[in-house]
PDB file of N, CA and C in Angstrom:
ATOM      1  N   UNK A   1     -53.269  17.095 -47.999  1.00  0.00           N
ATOM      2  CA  UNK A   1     -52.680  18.171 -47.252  1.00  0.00           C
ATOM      3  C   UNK A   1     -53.314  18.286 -45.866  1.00  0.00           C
ATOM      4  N   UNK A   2     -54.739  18.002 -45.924  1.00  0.00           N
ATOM      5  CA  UNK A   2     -55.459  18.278 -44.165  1.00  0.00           C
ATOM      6  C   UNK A   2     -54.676  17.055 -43.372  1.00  0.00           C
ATOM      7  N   UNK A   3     -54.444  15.626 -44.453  1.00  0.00           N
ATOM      8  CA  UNK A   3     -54.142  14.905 -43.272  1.00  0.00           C
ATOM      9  C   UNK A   3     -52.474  15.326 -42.657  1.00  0.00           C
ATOM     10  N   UNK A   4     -51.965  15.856 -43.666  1.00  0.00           N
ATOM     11  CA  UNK A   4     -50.133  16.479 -43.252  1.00  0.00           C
ATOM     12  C   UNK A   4     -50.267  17.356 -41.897  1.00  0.00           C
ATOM     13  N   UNK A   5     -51.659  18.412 -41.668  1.00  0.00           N
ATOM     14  CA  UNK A   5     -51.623  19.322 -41.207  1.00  0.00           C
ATOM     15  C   UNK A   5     -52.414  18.417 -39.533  1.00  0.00           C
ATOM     16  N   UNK A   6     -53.076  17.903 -39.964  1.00  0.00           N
ATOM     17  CA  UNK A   6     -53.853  17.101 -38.347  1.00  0.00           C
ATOM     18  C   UNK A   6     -52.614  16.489 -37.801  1.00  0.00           C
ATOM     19  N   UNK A   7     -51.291  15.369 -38.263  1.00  0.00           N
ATOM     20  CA  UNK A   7     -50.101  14.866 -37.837  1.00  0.00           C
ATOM     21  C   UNK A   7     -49.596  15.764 -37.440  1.00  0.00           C
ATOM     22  N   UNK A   8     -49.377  16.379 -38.068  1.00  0.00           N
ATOM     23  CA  UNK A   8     -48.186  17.494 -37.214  1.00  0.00           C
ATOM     24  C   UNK A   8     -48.930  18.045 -35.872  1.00  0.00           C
ATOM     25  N   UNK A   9     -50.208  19.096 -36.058  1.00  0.00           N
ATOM     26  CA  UNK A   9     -50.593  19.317 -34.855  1.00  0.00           C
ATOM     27  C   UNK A   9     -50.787  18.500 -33.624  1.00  0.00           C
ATOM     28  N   UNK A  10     -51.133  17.325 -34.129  1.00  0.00           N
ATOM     29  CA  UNK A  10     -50.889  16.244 -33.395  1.00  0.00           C
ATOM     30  C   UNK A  10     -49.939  15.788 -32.581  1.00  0.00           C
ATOM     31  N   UNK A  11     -48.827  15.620 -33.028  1.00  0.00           N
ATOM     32  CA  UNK A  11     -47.379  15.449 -32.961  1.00  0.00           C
ATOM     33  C   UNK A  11     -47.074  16.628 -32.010  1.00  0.00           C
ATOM     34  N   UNK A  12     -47.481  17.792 -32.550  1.00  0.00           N
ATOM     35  CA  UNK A  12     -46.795  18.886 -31.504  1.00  0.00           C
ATOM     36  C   UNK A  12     -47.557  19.518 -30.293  1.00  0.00           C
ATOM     37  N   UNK A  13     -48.449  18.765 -30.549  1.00  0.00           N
ATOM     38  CA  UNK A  13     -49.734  18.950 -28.677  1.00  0.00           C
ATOM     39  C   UNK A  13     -49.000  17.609 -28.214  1.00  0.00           C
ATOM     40  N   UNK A  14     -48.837  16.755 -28.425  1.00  0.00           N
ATOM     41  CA  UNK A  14     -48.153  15.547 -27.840  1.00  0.00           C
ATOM     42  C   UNK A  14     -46.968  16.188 -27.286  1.00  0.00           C
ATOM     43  N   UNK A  15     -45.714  16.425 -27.848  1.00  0.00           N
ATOM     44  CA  UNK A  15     -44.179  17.305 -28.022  1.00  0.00           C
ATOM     45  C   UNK A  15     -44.605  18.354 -26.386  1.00  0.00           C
ATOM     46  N   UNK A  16     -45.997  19.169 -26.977  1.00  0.00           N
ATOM     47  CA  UNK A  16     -45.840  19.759 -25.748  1.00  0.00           C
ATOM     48  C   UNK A  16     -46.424  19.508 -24.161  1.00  0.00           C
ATOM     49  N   UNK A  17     -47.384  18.348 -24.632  1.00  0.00           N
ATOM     50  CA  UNK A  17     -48.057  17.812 -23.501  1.00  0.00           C
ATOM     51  C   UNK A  17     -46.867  17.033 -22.579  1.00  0.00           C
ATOM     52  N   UNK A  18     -45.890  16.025 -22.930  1.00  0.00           N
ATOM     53  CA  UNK A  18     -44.975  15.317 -22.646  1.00  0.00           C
ATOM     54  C   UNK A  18     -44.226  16.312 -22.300  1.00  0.00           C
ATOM     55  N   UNK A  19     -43.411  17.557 -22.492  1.00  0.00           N
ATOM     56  CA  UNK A  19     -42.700  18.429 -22.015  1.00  0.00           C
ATOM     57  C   UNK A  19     -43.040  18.982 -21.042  1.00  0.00           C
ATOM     58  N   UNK A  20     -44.149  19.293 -21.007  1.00  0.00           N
ATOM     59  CA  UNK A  20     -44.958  20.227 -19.589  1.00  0.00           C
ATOM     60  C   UNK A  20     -45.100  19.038 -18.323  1.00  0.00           C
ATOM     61  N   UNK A  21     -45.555  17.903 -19.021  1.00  0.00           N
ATOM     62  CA  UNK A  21     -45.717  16.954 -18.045  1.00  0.00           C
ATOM     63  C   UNK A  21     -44.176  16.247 -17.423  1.00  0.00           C
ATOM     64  N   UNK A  22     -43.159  16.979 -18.142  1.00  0.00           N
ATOM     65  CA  UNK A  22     -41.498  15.819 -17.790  1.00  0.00           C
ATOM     66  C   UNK A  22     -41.326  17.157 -16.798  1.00  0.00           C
ATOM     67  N   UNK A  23     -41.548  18.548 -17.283  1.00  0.00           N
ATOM     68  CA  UNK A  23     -40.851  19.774 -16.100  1.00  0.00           C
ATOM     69  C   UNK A  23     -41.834  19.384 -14.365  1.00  0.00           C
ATOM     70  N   UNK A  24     -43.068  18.864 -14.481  1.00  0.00           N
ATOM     71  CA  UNK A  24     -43.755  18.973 -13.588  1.00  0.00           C
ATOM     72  C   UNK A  24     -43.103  17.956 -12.478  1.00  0.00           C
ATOM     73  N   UNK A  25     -42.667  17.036 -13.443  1.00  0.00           N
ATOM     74  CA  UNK A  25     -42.103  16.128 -12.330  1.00  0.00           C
ATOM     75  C   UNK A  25     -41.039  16.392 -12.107  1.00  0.00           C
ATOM     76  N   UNK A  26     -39.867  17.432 -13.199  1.00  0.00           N
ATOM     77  CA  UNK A  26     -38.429  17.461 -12.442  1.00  0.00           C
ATOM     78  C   UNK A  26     -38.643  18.372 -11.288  1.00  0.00           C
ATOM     79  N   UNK A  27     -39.688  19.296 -11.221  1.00  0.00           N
ATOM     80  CA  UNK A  27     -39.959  20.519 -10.297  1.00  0.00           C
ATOM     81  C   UNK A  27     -40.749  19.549  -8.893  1.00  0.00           C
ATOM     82  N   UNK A  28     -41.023  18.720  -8.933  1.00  0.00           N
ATOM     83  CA  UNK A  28     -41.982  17.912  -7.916  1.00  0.00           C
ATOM     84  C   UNK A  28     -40.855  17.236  -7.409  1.00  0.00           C
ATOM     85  N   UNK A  29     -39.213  17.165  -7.927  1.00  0.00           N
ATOM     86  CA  UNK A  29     -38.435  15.557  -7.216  1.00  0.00           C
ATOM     87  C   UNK A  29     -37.155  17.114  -7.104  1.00  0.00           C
ATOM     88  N   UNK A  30     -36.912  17.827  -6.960  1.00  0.00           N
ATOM     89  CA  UNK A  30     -36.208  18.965  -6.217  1.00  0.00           C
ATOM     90  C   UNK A  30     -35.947  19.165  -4.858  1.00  0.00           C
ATOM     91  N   UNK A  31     -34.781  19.456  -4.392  1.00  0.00           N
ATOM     92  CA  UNK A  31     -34.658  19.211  -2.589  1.00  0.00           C
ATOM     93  C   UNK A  31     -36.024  19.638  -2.255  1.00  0.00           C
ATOM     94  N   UNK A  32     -36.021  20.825  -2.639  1.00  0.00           N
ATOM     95  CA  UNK A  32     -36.645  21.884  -1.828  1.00  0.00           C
ATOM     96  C   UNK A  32     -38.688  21.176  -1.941  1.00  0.00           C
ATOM     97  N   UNK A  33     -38.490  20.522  -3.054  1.00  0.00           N
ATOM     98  CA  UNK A  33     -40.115  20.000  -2.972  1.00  0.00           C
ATOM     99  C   UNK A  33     -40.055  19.198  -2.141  1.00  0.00           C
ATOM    100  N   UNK A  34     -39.487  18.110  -2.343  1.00  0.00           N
ATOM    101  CA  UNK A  34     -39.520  17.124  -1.426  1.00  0.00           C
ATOM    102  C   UNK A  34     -39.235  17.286   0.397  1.00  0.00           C
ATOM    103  N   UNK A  35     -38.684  18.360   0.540  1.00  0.00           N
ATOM    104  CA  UNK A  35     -38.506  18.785   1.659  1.00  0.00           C
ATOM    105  C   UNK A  35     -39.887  19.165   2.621  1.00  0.00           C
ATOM    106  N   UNK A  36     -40.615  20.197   1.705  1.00  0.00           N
ATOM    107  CA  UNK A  36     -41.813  20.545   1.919  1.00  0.00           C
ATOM    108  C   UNK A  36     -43.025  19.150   1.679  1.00  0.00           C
ATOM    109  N   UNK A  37     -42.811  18.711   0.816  1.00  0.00           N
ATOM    110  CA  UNK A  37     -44.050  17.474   0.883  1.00  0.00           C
ATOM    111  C   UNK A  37     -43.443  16.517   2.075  1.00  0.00           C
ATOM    112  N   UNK A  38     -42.257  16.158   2.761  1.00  0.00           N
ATOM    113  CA  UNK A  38     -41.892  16.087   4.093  1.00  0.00           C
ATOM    114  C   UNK A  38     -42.429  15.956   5.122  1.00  0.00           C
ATOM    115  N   UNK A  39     -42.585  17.833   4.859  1.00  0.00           N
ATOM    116  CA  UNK A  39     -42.877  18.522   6.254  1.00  0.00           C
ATOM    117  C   UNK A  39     -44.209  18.290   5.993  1.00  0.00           C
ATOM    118  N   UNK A  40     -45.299  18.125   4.861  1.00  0.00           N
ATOM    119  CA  UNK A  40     -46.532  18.003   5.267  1.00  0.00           C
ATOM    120  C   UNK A  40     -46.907  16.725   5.560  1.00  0.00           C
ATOM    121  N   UNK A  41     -46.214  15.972   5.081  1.00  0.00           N
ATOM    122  CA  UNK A  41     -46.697  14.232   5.593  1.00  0.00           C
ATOM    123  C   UNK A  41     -46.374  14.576   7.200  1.00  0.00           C
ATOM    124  N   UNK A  42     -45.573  14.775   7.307  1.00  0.00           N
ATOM    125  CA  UNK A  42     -45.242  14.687   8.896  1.00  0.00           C
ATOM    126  C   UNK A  42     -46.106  15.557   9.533  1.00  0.00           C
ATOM    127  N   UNK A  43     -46.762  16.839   9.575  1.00  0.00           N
ATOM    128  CA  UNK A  43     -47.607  17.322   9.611  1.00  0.00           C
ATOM    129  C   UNK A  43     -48.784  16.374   9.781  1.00  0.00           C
ATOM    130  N   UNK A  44     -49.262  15.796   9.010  1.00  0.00           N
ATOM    131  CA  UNK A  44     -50.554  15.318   8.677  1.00  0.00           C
ATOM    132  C   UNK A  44     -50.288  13.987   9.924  1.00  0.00           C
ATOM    133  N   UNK A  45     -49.512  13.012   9.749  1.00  0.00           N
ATOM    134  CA  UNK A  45     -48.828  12.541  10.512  1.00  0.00           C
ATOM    135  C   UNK A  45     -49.034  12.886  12.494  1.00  0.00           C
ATOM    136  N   UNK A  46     -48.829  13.732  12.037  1.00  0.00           N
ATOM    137  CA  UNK A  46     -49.069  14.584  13.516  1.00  0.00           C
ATOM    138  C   UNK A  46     -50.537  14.722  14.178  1.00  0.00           C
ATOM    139  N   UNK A  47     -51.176  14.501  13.107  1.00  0.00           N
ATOM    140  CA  UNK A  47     -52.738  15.466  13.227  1.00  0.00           C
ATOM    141  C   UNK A  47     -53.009  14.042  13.482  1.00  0.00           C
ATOM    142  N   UNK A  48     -53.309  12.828  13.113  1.00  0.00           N
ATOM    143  CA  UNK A  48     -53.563  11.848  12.965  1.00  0.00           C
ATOM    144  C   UNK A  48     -53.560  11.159  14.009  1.00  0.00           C
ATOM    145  N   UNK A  49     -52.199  11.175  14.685  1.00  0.00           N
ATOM    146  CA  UNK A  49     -51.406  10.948  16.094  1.00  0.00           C
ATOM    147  C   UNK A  49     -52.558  11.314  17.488  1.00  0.00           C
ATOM    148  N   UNK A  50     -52.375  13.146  16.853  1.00  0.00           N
ATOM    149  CA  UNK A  50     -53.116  13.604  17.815  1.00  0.00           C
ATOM    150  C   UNK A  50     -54.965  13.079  17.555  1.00  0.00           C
ATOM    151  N   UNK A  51     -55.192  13.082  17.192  1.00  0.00           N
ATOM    152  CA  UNK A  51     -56.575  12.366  16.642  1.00  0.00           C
ATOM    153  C   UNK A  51     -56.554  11.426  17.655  1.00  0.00           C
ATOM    154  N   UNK A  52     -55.998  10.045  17.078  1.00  0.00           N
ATOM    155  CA  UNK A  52     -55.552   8.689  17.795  1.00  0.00           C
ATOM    156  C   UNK A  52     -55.547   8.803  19.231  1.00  0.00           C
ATOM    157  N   UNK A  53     -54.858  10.091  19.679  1.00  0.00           N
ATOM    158  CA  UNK A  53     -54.705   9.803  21.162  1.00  0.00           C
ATOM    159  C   UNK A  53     -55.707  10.207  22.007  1.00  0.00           C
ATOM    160  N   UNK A  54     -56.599  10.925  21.475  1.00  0.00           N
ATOM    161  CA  UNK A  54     -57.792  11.551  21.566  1.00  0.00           C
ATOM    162  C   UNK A  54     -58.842  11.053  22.057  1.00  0.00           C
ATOM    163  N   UNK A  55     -58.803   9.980  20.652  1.00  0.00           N
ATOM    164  CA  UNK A  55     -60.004   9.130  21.165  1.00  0.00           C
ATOM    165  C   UNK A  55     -59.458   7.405  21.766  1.00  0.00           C
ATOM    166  N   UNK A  56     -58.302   7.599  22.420  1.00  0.00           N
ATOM    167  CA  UNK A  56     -57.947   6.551  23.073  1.00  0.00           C
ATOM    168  C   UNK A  56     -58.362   7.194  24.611  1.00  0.00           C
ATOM    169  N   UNK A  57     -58.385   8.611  24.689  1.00  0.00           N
ATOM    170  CA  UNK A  57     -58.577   8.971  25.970  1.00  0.00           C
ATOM    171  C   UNK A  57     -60.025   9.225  26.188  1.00  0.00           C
ATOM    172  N   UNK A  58     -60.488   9.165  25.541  1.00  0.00           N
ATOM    173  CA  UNK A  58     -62.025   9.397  25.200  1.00  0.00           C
ATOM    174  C   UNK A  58     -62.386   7.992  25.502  1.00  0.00           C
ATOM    175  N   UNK A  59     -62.072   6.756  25.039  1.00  0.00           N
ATOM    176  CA  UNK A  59     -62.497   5.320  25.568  1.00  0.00           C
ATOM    177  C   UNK A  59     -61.796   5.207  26.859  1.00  0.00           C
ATOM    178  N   UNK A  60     -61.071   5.390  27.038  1.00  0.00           N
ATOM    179  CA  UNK A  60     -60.997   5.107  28.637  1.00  0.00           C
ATOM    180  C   UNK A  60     -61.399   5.652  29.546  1.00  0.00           C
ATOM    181  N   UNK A  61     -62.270   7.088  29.202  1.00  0.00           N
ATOM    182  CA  UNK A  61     -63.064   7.917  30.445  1.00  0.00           C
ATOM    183  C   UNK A  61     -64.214   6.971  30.258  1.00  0.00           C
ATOM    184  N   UNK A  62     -64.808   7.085  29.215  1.00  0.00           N
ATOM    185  CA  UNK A  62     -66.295   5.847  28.976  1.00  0.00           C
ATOM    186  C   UNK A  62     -65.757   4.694  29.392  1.00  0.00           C
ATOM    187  N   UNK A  63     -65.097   3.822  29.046  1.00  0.00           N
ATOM    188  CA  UNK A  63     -64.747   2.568  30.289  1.00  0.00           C
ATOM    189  C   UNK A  63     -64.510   2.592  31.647  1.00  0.00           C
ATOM    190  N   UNK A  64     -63.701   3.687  32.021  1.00  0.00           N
ATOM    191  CA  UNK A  64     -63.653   3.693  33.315  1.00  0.00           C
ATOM    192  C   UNK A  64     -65.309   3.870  33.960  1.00  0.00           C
ATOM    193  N   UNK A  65     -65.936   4.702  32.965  1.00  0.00           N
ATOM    194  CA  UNK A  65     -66.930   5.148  33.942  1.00  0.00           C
ATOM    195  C   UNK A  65     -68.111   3.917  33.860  1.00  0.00           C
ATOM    196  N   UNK A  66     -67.782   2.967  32.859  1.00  0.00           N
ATOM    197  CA  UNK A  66     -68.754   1.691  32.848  1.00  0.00           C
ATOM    198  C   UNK A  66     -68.217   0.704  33.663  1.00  0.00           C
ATOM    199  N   UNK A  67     -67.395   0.586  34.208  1.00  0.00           N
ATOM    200  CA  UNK A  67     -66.739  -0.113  35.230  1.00  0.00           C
ATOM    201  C   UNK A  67     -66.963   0.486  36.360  1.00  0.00           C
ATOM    202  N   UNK A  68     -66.974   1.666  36.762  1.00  0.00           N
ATOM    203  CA  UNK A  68     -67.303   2.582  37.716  1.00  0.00           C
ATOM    204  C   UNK A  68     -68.684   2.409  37.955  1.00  0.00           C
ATOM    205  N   UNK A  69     -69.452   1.895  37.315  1.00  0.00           N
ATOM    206  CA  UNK A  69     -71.408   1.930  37.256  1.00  0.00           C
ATOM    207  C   UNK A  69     -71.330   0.167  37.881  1.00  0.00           C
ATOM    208  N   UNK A  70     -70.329  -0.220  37.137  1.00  0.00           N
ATOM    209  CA  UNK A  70     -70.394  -1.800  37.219  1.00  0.00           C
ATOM    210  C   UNK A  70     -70.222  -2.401  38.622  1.00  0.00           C
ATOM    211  N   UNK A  71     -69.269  -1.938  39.335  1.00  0.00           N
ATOM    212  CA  UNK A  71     -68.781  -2.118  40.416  1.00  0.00           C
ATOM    213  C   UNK A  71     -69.619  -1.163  41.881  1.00  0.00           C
ATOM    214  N   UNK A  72     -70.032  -0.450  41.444  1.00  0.00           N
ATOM    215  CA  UNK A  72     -71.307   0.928  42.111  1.00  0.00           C
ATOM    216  C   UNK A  72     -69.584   1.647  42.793  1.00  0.00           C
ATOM    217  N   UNK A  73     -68.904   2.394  41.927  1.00  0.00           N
ATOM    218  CA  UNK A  73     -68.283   3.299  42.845  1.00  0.00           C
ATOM    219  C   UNK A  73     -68.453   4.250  42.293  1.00  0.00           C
ATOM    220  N   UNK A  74     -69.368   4.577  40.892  1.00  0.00           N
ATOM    221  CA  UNK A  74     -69.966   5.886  40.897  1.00  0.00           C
ATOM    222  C   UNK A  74     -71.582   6.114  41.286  1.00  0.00           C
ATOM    223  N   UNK A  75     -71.863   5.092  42.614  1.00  0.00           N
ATOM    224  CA  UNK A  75     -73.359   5.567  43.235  1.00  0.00           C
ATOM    225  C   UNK A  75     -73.644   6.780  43.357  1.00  0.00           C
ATOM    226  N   UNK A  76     -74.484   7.175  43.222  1.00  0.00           N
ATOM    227  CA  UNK A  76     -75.163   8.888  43.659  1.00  0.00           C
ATOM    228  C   UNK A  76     -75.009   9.071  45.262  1.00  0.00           C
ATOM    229  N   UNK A  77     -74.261  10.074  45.520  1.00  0.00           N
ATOM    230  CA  UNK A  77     -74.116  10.557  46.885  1.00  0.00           C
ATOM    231  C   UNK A  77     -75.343  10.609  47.458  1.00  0.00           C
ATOM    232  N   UNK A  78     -75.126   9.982  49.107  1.00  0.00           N
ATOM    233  CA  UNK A  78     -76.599  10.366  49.587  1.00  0.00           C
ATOM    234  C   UNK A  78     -76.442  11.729  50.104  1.00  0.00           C
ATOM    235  N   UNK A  79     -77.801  11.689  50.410  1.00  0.00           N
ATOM    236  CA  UNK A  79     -78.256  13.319  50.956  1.00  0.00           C
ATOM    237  C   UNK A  79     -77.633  13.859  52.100  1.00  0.00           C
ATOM    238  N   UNK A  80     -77.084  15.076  52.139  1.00  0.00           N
ATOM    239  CA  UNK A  80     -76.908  15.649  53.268  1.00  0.00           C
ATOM    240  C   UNK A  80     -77.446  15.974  54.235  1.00  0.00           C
ATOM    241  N   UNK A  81     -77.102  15.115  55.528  1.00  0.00           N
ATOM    242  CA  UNK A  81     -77.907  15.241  56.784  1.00  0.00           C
ATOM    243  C   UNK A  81     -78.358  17.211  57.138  1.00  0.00           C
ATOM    244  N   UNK A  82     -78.853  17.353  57.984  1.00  0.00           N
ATOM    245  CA  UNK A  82     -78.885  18.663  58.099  1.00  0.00           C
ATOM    246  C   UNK A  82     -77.738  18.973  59.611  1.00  0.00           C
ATOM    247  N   UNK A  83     -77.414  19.957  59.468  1.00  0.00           N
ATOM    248  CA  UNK A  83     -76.395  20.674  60.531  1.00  0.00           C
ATOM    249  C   UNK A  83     -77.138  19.942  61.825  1.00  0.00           C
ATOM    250  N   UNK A  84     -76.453  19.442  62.676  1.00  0.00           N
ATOM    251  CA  UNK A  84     -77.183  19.328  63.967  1.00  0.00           C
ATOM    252  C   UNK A  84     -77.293  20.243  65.104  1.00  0.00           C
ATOM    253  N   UNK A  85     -77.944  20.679  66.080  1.00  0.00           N
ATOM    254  CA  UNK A  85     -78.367  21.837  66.544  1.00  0.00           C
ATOM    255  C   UNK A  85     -77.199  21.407  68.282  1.00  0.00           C
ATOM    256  N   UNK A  86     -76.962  23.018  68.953  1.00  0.00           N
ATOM    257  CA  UNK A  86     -76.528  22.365  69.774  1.00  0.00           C
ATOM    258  C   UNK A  86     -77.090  22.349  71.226  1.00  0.00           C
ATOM    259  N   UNK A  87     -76.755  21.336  71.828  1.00  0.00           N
ATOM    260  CA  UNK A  87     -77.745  20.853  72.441  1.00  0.00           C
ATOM    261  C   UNK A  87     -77.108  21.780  74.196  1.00  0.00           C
ATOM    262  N   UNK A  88     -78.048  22.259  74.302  1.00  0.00           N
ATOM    263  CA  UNK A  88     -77.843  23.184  75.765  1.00  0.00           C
ATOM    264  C   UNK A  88     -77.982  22.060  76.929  1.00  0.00           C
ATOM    265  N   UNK A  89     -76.760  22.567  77.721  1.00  0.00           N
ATOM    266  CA  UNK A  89     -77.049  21.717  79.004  1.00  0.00           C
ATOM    267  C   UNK A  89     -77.864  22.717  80.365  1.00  0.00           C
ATOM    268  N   UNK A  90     -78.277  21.355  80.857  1.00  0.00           N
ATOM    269  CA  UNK A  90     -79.560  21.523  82.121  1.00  0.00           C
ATOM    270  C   UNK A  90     -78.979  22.270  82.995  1.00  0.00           C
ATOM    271  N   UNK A  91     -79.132  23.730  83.084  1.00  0.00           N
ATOM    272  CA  UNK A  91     -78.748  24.232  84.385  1.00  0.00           C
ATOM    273  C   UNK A  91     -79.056  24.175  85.389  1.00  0.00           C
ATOM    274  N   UNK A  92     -78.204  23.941  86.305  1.00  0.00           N
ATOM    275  CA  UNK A  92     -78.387  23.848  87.908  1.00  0.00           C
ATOM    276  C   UNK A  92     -78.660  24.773  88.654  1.00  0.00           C
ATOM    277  N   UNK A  93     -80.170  25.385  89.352  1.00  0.00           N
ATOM    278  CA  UNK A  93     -80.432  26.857  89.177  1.00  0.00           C
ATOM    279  C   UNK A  93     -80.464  26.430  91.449  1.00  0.00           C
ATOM    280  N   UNK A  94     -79.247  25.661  91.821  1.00  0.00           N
ATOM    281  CA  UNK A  94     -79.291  25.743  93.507  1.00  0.00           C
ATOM    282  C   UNK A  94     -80.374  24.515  93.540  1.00  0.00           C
ATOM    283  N   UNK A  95     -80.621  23.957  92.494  1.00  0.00           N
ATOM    284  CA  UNK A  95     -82.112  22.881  92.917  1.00  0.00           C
ATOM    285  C   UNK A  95     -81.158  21.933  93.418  1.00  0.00           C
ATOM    286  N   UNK A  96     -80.696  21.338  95.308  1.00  0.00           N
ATOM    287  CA  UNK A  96     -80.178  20.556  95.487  1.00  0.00           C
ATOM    288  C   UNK A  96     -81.114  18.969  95.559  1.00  0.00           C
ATOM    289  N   UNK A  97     -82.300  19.324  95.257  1.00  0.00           N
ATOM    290  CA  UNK A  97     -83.202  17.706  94.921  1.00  0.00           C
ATOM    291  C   UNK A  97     -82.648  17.005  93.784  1.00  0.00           C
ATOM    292  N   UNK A  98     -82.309  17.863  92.755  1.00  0.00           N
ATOM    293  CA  UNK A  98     -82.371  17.122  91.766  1.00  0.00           C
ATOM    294  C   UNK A  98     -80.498  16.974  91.444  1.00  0.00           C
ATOM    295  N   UNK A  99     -79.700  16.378  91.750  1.00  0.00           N
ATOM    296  CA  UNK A  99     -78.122  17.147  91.447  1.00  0.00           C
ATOM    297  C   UNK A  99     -77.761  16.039  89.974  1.00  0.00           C
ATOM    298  N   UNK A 100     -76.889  16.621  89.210  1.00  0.00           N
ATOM    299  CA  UNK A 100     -76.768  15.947  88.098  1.00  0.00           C
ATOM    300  C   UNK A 100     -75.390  15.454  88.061  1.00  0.00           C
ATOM    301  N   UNK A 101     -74.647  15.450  89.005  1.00  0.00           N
ATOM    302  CA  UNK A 101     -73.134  15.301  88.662  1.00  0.00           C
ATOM    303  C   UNK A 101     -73.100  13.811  88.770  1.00  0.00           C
ATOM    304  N   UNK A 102     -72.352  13.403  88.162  1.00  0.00           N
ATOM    305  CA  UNK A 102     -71.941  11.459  87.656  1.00  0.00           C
ATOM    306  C   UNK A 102     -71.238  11.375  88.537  1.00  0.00           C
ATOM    307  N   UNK A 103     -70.545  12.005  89.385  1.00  0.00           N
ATOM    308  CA  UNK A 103     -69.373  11.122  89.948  1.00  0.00           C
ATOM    309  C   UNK A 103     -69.710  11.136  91.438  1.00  0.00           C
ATOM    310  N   UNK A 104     -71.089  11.698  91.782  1.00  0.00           N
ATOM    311  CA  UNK A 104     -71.892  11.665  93.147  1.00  0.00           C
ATOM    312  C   UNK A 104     -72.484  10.317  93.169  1.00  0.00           C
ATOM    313  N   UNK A 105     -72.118   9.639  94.557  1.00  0.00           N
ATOM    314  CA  UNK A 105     -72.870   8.084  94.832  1.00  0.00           C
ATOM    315  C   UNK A 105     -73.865   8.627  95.106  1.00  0.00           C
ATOM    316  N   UNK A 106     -74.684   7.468  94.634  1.00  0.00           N
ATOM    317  CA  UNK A 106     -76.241   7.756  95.248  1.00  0.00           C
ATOM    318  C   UNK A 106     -76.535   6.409  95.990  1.00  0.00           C
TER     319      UNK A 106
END
């Protein structure tokens, strides 16, 4: 009789394991699931993309700028001269000894 009673329970955890497991998949292959598992691949899809392009732009600032070192067109700026001062001209205070004009023969 125990072994009549272990088969059957047996039999009917099986019966219900296989039933629970056949609804899971008719509920998983439904427009509306598949619609949504869709939208998350494509989603994910997206993220991935954006990832990708990311660090494609990320290697080309570091290349550019090792090519930029390579070639010296990112040298360190030189120093800034200082303002230059302005330079006063020699007034002519009537001193006719000394005359400064350029276009007087001498």
């Amino acid at each position: 009789m125990f072994r009549r009673t272990f088969w059957f329970t047996a039999g009917a955890a099986a019966g219900v394991w296989a039933t629970t497991k056949v609804n899971r998949k008719l509920k998983q292959l439904t427009p509306e699931s598949l619609a949504a598992q869709a939208a998350n691949k494509a989603i994910d899809a997206g993220h991935r993309f954006k990832d990708f392009a990311l660090d494609v732009r990320d290697g080309m600032v570091q290349r550019e700028a090792e090519l930029g070192d390579a070639l010296g067109l990112n040298a360190p700026e030189l120093p800034e001269l200082p303002p230059q001062g302005r330079i006063v001209a020699i007034e002519n205070h009537n001193d006719t000894k000394y005359s400064y004009n350029r276009n007087e023969d001498h």
